[in-house]
N, C-alpha and C. Protein backbone atom coordinates (compact mmCIF):
# COMPACT_ATOMS: atom_id res chain seq x y z
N UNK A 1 0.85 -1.19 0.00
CA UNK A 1 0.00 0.00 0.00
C UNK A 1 0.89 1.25 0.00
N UNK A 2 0.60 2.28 -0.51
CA UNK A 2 1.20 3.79 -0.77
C UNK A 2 0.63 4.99 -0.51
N UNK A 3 -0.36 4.76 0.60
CA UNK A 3 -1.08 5.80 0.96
C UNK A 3 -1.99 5.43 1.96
N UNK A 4 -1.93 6.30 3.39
CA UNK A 4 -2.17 5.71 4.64
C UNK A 4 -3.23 6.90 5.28
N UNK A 5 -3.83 6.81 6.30
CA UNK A 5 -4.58 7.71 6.99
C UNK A 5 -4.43 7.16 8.28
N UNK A 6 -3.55 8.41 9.12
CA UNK A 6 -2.70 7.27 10.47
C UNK A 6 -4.40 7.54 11.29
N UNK A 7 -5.40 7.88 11.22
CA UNK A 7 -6.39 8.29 12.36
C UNK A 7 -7.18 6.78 11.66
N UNK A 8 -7.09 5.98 10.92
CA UNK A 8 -7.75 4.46 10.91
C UNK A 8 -6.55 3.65 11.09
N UNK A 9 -5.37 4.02 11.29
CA UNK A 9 -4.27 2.64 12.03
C UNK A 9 -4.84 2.47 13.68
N UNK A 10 -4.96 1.52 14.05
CA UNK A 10 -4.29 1.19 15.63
C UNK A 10 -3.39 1.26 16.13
N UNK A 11 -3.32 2.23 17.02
CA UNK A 11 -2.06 2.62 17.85
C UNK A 11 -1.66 1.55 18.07
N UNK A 12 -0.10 1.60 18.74
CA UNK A 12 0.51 1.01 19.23
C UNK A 12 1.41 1.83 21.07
N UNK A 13 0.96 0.86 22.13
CA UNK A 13 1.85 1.51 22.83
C UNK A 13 3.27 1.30 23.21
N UNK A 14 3.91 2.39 23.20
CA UNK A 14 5.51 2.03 23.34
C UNK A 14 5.82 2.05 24.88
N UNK A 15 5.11 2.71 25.57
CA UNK A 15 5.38 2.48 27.32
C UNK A 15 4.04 2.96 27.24
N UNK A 16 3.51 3.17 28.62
CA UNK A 16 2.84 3.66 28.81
C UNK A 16 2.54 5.45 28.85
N UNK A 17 1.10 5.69 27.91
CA UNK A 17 0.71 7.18 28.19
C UNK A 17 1.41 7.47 26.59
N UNK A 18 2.31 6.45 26.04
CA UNK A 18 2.42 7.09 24.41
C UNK A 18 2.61 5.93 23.62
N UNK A 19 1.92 6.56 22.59
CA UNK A 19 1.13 5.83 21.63
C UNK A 19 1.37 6.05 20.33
N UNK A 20 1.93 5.03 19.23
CA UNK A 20 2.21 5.35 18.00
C UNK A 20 1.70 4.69 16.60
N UNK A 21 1.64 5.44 15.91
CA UNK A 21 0.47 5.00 14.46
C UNK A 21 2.06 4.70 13.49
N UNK A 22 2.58 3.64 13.74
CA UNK A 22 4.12 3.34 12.24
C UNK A 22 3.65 3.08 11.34
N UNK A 23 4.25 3.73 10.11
CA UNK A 23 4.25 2.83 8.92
C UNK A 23 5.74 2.96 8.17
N UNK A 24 5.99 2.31 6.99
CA UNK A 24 7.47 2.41 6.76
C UNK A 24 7.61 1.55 5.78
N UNK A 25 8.80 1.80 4.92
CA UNK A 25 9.30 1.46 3.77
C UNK A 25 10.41 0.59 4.07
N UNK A 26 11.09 0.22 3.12
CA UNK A 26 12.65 -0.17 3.20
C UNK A 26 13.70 0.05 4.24
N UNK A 27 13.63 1.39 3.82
CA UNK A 27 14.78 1.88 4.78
C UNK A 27 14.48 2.92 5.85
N UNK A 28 13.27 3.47 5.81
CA UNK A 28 12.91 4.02 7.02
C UNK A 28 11.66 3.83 7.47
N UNK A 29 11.26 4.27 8.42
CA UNK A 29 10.28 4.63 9.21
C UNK A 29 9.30 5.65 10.11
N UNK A 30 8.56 6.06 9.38
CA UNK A 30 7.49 7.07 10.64
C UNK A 30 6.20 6.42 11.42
N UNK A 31 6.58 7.61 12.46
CA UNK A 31 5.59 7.46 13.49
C UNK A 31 4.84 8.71 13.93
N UNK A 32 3.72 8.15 14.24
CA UNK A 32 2.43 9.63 14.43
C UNK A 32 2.59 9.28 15.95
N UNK A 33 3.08 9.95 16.72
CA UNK A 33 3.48 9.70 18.41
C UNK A 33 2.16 10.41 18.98
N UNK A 34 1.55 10.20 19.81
CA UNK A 34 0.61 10.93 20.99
C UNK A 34 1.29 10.63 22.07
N UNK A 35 1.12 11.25 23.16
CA UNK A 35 1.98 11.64 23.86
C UNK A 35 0.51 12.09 25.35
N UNK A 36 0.28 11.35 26.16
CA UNK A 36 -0.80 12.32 26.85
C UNK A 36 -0.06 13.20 27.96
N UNK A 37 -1.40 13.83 28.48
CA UNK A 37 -0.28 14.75 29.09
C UNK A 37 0.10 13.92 30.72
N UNK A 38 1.34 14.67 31.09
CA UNK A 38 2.25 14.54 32.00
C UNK A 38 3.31 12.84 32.20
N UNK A 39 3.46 12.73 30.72
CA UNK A 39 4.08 11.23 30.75
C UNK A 39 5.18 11.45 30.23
N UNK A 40 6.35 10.19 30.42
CA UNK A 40 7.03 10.26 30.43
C UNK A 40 7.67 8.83 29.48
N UNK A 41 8.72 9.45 28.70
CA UNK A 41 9.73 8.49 27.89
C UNK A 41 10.72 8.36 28.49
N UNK A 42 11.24 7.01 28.99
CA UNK A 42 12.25 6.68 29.86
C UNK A 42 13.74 7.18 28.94
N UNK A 43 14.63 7.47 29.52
CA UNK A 43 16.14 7.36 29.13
C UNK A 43 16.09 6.27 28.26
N UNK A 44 16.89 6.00 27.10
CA UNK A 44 17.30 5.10 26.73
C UNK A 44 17.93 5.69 25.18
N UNK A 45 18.30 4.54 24.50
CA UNK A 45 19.04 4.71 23.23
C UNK A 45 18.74 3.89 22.27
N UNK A 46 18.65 3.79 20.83
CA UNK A 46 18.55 2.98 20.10
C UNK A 46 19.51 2.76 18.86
N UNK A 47 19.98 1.80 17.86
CA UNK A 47 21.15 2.53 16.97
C UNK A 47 20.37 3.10 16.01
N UNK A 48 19.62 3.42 15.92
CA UNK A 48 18.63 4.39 14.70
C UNK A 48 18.88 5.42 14.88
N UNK A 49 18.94 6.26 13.85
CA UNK A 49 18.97 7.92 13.49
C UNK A 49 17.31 8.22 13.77
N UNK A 50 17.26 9.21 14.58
CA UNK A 50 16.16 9.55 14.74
C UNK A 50 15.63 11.29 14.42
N UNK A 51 14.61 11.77 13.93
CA UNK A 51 14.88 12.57 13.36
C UNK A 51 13.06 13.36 13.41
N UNK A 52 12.78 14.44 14.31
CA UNK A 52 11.05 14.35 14.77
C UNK A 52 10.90 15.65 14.82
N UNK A 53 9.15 16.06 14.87
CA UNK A 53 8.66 17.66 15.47
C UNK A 53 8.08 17.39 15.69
N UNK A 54 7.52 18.29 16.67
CA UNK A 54 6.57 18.77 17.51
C UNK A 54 5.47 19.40 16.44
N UNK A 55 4.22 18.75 16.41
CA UNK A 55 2.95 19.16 15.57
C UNK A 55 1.92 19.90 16.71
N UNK A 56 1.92 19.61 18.08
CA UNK A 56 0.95 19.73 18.91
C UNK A 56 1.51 19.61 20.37
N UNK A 57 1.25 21.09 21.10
CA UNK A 57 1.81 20.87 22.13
C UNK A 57 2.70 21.60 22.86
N UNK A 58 3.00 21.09 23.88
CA UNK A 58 5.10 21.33 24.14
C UNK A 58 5.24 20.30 25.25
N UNK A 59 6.78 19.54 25.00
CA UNK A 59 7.50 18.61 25.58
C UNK A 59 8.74 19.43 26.23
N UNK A 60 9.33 18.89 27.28
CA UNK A 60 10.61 18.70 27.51
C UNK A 60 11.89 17.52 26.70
N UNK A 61 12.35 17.88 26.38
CA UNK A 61 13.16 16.47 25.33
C UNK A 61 14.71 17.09 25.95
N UNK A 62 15.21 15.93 26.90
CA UNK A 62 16.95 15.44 27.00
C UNK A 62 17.41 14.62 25.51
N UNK A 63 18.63 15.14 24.86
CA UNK A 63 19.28 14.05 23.92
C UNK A 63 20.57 14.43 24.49
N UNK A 64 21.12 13.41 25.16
CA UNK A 64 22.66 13.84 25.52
C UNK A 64 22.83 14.32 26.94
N UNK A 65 23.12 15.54 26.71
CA UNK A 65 23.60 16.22 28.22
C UNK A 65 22.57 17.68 28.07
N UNK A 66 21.93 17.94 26.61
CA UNK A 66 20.95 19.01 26.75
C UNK A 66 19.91 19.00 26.49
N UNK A 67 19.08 19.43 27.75
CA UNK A 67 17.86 19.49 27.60
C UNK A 67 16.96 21.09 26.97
N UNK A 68 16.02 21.07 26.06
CA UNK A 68 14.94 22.20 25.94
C UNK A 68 13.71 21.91 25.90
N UNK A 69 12.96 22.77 25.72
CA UNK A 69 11.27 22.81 25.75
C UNK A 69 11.19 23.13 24.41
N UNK A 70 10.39 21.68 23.78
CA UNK A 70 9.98 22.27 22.81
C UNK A 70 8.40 22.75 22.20
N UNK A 71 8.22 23.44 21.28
CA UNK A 71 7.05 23.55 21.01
C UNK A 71 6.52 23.45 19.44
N UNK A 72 5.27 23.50 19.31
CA UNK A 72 4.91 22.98 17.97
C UNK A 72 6.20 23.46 16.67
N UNK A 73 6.37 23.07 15.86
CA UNK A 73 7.14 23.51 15.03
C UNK A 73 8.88 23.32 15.26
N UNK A 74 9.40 22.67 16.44
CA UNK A 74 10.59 22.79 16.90
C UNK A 74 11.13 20.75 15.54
N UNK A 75 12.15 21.25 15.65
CA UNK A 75 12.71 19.89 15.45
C UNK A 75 13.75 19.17 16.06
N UNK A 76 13.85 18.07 16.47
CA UNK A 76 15.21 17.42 17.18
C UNK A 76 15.63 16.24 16.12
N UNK A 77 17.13 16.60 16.16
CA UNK A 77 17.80 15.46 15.26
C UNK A 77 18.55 14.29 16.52
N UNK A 78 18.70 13.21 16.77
CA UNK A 78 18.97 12.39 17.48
C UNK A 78 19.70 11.20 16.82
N UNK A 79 21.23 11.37 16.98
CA UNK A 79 22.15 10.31 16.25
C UNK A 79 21.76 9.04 16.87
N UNK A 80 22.29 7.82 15.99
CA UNK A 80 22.20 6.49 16.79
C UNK A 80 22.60 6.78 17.86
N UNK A 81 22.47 5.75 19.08
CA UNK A 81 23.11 5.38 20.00
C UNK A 81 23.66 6.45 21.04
N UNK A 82 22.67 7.72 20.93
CA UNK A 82 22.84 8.69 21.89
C UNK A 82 21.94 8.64 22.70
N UNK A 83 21.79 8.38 23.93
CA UNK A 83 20.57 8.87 25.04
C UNK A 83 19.91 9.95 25.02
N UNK A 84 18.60 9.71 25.52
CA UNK A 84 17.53 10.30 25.28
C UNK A 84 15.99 10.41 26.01
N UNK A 85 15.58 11.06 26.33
CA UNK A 85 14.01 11.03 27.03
C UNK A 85 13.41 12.28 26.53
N UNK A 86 11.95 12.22 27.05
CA UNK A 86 10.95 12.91 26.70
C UNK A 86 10.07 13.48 27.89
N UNK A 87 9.19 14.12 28.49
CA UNK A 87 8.44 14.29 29.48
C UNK A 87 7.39 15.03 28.85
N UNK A 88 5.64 15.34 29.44
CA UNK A 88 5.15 16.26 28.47
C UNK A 88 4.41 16.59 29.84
N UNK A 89 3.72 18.04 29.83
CA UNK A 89 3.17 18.43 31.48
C UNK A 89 1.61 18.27 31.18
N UNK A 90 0.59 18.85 31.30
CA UNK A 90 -0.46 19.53 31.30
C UNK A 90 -1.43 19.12 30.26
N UNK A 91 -0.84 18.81 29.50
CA UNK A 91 -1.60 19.02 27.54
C UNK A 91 -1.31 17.87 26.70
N UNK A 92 -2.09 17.12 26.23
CA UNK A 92 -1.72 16.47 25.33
C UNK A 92 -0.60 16.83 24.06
N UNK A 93 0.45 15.87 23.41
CA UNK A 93 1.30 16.32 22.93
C UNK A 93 1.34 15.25 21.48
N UNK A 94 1.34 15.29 20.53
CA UNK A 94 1.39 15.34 19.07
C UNK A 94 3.03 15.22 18.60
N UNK A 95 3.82 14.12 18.54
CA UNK A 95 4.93 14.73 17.28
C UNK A 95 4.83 13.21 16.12
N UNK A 96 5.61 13.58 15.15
CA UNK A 96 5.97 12.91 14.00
C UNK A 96 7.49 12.47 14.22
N UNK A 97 8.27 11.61 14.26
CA UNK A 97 9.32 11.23 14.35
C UNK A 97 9.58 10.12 13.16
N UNK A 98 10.74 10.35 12.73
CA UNK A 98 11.10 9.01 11.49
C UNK A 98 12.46 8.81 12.09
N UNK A 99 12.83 7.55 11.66
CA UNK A 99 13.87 6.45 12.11
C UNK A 99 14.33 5.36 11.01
N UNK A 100 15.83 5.61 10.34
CA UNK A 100 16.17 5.32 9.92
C UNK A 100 17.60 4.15 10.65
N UNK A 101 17.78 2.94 10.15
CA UNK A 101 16.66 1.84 9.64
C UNK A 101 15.39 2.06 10.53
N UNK A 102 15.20 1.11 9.75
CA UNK A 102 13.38 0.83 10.27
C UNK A 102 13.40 -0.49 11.50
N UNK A 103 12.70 0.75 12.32
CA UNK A 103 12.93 -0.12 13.93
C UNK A 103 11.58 -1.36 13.42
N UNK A 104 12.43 -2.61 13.93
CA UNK A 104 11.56 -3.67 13.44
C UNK A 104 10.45 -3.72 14.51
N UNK A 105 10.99 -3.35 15.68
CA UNK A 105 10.06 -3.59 16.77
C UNK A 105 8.62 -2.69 16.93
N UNK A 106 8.89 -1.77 16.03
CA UNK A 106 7.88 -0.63 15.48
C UNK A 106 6.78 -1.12 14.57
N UNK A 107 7.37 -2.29 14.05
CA UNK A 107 6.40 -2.99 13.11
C UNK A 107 5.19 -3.49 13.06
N UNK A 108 4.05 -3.20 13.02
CA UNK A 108 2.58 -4.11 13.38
C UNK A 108 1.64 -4.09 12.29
């Protein structure tokens, strides 16, 4: 298929409180992330290039040793194998993130 409408996929949850609509090709991968409010993405790392914005919202996002607030329209680039988390307060939160390769575990 070559043409998707992520609001008829079934989420998927990646921890709890966020929730993602994947789809993906060959070599990469997107995700329609929801995010509710005041949750949290644990620390961690993956070897994927990761590469996302903010559509809805504002998050806190650590990659590394710096943290900012972002808000609709912001973008974060995230090399393999760098650490990373997320937090969101008050408001439901909206981003798009793609990941190159294509995280298999993303797959459904």
């Amino acid at each position: 298929m070559t043409f998707y409408n992520p609001n008829q996929r079934q989420p998927k949850e990646l921890v709890p409180g966020i929730n993602a609509r994947t789809f993906w090709g060959e070599k990469m991968l997107l995700a329609v992330v929801d995010l509710d409010p005041n949750s949290h993405l644990p620390l961690h790392s993956h070897p994927h290039e990761q590469v996302g914005t903010v559509i809805q919202g504002q998050m806190e996002m650590t990659i590394d040793d710096e943290t900012r607030l972002l808000q609709p329209g912001d973008v974060y680039v995230i090399p393999g194998g760098v650490e990373h988390e997320a937090r969101t307060f008050d408001e439901p939160v909206k981003v798009v993130d793609i990941f190159s390769p294509v995280r298999d575990e993303y797959k459904y």
